[in-house]
C-alpha atoms as a PDB file:
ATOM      1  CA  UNK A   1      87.767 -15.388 -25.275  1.00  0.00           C
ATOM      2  CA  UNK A   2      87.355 -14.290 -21.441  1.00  0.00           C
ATOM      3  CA  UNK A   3      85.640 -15.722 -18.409  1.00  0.00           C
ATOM      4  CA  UNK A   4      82.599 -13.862 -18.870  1.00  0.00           C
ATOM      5  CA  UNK A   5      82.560 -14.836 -22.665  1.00  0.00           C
ATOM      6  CA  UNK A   6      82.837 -18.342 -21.972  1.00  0.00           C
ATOM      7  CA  UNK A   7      80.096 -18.937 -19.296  1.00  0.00           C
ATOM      8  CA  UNK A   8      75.991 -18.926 -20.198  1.00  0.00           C
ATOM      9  CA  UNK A   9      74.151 -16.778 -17.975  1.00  0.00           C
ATOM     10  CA  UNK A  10      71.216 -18.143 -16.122  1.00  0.00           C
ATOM     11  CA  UNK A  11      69.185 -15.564 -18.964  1.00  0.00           C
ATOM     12  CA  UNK A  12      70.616 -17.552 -21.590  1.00  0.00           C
ATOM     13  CA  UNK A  13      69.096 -21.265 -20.984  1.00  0.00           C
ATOM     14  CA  UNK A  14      66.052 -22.788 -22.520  1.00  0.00           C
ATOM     15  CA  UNK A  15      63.732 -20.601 -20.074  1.00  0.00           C
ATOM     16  CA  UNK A  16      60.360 -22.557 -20.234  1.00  0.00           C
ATOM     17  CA  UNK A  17      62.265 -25.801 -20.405  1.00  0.00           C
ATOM     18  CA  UNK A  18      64.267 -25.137 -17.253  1.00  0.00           C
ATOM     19  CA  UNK A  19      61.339 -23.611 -15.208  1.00  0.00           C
ATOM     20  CA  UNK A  20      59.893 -26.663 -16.127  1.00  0.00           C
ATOM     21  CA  UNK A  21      62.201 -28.967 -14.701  1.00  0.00           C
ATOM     22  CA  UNK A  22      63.105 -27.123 -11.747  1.00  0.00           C
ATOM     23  CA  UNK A  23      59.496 -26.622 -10.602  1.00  0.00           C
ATOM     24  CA  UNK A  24      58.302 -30.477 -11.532  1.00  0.00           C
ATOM     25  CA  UNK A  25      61.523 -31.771  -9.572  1.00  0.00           C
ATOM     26  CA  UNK A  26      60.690 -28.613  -6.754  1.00  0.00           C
ATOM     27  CA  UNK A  27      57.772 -30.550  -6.204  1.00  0.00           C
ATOM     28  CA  UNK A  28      58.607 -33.711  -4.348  1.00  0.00           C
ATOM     29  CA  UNK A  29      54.821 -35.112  -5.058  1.00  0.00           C
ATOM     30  CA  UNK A  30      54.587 -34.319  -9.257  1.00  0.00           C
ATOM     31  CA  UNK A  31      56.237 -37.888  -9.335  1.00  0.00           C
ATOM     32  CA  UNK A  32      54.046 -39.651  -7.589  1.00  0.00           C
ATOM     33  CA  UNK A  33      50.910 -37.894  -8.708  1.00  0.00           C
ATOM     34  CA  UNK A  34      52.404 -39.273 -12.255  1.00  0.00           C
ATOM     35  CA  UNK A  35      52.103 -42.510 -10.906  1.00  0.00           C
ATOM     36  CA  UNK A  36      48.616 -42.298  -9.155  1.00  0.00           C
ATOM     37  CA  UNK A  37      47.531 -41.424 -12.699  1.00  0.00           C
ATOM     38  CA  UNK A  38      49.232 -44.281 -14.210  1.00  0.00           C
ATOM     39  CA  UNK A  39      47.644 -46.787 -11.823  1.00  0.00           C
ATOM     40  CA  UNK A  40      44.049 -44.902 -12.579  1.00  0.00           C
ATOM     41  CA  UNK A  41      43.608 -43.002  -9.544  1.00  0.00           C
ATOM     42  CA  UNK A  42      42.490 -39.501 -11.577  1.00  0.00           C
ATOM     43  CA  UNK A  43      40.388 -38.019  -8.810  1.00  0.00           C
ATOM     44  CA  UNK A  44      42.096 -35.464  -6.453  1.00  0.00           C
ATOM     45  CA  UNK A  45      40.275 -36.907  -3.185  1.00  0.00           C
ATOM     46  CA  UNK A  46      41.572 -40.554  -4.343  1.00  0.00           C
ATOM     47  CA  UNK A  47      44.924 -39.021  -4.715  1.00  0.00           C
ATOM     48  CA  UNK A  48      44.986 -37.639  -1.054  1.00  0.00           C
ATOM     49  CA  UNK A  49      43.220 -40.700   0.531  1.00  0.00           C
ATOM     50  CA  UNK A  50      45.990 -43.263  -1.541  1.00  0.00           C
ATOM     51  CA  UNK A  51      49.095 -41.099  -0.015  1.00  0.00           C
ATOM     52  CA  UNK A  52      50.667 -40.363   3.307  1.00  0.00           C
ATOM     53  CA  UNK A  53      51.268 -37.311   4.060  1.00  0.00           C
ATOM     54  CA  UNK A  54      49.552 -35.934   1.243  1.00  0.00           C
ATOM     55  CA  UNK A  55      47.966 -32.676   1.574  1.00  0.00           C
ATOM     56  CA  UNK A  56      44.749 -31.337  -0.633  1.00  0.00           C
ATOM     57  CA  UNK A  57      46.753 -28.028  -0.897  1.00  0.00           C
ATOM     58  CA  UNK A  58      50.022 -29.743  -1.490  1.00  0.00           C
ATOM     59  CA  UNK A  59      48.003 -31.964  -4.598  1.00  0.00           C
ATOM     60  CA  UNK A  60      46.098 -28.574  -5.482  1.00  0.00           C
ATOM     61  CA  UNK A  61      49.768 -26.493  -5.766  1.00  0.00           C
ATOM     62  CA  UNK A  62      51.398 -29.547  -7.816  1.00  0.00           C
ATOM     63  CA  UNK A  63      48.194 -30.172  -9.676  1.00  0.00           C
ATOM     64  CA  UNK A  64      48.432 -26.506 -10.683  1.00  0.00           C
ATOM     65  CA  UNK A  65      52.426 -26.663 -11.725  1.00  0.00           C
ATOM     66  CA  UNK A  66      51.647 -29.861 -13.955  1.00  0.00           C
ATOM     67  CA  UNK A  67      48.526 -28.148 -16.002  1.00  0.00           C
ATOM     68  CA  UNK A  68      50.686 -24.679 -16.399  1.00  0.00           C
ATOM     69  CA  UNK A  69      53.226 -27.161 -18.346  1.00  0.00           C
ATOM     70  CA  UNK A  70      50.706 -29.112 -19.929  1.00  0.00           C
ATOM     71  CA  UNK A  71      51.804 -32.347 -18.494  1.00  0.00           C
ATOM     72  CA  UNK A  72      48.308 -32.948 -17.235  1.00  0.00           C
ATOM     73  CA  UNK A  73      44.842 -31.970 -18.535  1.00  0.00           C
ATOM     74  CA  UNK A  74      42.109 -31.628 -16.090  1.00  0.00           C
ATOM     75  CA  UNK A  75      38.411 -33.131 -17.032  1.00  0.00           C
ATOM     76  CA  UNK A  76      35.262 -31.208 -15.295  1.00  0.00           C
ATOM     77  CA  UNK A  77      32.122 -33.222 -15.069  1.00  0.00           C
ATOM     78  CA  UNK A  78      29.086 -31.049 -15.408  1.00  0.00           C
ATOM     79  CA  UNK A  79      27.629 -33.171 -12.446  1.00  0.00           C
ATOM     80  CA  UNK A  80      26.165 -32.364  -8.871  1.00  0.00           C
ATOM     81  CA  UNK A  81      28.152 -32.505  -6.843  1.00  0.00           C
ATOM     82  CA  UNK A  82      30.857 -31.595  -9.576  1.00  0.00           C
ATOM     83  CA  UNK A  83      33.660 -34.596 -10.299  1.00  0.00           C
ATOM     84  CA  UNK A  84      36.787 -33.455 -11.472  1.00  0.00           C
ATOM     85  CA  UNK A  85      39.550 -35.496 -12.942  1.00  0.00           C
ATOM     86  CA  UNK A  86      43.203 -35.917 -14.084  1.00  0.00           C
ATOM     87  CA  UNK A  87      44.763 -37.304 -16.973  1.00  0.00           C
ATOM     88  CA  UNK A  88      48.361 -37.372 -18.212  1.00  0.00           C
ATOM     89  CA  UNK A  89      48.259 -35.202 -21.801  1.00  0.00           C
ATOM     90  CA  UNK A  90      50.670 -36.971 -24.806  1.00  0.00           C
ATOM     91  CA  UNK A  91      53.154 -34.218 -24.227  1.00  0.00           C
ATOM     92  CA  UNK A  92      52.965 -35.380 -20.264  1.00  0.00           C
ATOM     93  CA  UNK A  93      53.719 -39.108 -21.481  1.00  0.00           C
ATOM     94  CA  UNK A  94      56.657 -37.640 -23.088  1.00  0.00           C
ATOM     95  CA  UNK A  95      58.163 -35.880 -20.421  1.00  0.00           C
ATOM     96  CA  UNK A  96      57.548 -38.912 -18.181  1.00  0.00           C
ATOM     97  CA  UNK A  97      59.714 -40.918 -20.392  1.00  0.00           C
ATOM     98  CA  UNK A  98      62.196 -38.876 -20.000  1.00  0.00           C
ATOM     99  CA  UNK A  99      61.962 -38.524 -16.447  1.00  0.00           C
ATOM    100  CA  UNK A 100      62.051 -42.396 -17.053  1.00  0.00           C
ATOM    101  CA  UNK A 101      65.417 -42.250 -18.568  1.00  0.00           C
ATOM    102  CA  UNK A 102      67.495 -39.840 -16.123  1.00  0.00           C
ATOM    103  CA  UNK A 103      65.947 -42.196 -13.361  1.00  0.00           C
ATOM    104  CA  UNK A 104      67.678 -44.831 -14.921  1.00  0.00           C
ATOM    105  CA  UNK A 105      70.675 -43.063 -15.733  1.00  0.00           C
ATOM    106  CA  UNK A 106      70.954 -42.542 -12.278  1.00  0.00           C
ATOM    107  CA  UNK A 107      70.687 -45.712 -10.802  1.00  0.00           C
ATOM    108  CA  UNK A 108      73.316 -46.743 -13.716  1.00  0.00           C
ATOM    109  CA  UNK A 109      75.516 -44.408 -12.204  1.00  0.00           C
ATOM    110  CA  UNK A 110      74.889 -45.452  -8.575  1.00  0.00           C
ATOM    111  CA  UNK A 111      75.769 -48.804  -8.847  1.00  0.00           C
ATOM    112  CA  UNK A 112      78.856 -48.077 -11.088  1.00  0.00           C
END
């Protein structure tokens, strides 16, 4: 077998998984926009007034990643003036879990 038979091009990998991954680890906020909707702040104005540093176009660009993957779902309120709102999907809780477990994986390996 030779080099080039032995090593997985880039082509090769679980695509849509590893998009996935890069683009909710790209985006240093996805994490703790998982947490604001874990502590029941669901409202994108909430979200920006609970964080530092927090931009409405930096939520609106990670808001947007998450609901491509369908780790979020977003709820529209036929109200005036219109409410919108965020909710982790079952799929999202999954992927959280995970996230979950390489966190902890990682401090294992810190303090080892």
């Amino acid at each position: 077998m030779t080099d080039s038979e032995k090593k997985i091009s880039r082509v090769s990998a679980p695509e849509r998984t590893a998009r996935m991954v890069e683009a909710i680890y790209g985006c240093k906020w996805s994490l703790t926009v998982y947490r604001l909707l874990a502590n029941g702040v669901n409202r994108p104005g909430e979200m920006v007034r609970s964080v530092d540093g927090l931009s409405t176009k930096v939520l609106n660009d990670c808001l947007r990643k998450n609901l491509d993957f369908g780790i979020i779902n977003r709820v529209a309120y036929p109200e005036i003036p219109p409410r919108v709102e965020y909710e982790i999907t079952a799929f999202g809780r999954k992927f959280i879990r995970i996230l979950d477990q390489i966190e902890s994986l990682q401090r294992e390996i810190e303090t080892s």
